[in-house]
Protein backbone atom coordinates (compact mmCIF):
# COMPACT_ATOMS: atom_id res chain seq x y z
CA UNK A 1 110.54 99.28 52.00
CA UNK A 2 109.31 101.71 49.04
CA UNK A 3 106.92 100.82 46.90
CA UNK A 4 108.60 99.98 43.50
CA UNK A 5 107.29 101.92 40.40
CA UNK A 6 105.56 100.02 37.58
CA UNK A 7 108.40 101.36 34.74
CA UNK A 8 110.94 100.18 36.87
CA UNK A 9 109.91 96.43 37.24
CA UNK A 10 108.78 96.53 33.15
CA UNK A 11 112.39 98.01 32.66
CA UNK A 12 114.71 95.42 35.21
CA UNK A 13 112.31 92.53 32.96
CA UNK A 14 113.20 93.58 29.84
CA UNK A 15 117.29 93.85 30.83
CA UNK A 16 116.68 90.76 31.96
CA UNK A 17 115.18 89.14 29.19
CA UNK A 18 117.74 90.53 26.39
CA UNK A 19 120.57 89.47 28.99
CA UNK A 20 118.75 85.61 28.76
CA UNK A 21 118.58 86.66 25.16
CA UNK A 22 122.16 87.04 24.61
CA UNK A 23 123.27 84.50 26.54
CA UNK A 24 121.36 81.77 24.64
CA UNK A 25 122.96 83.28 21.31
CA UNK A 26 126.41 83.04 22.58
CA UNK A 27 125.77 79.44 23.49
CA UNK A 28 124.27 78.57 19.94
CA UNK A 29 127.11 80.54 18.41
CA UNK A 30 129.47 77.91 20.01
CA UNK A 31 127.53 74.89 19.27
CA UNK A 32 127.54 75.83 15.47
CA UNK A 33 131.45 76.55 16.13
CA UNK A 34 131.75 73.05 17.29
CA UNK A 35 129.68 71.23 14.98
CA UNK A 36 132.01 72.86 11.94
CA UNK A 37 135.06 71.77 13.67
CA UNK A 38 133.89 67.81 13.81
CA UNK A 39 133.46 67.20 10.12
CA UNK A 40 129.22 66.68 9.93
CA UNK A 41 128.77 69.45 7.60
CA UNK A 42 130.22 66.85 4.91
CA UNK A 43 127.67 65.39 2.71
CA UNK A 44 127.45 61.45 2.86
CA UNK A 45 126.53 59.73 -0.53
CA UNK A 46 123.15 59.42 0.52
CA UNK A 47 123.00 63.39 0.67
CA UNK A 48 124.07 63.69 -2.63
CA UNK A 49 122.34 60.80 -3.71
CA UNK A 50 119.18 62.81 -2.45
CA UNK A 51 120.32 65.44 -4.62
CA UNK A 52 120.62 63.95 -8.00
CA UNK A 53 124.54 63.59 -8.48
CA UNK A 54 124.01 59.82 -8.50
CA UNK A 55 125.67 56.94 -6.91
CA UNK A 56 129.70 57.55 -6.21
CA UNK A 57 130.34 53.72 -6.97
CA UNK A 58 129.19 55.02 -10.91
CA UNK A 59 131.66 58.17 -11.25
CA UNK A 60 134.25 56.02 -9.60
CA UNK A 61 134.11 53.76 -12.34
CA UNK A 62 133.50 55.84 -15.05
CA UNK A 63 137.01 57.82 -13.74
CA UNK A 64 138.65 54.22 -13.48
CA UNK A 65 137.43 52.91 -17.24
CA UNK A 66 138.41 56.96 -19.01
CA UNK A 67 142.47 56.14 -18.81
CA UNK A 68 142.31 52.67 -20.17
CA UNK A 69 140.25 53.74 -23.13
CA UNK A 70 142.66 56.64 -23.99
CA UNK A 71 145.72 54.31 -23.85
């Protein structure tokens, strides 16, 4: 068998590494694809809790108490 030459080996592992490359951004491409379609990218009250819009118990009852004050 003939002796390979040193640019050829370097140049088959880099194809393969950008083909492993790809292939792992392909399969992160449809695991972010997924995760949008099940609903988790909607915040929970403890998310916006966590980011200062308060409790959703208060705004619920400040939107229930606004109409009987105007009648």
């Amino acid at each position: 068998m003939a002796k390979k030459s040193r640019t050829a080996v370097l140049k088959r592992q880099r194809e393969v590494k950008k083909a492993e490359k790809a292939a792992m951004k392909r399969e992160k491409r449809e695991i972010r694809g997924e995760a949008i379609n099940d609903g988790s990218h909607v915040a929970t009250t403890e998310d916006l809790a966590g980011y200062g819009f308060g409790d959703g118990e208060e705004a619920e009852a400040e939107d229930t108490e606004a109409p009987a004050a105007a009648s």
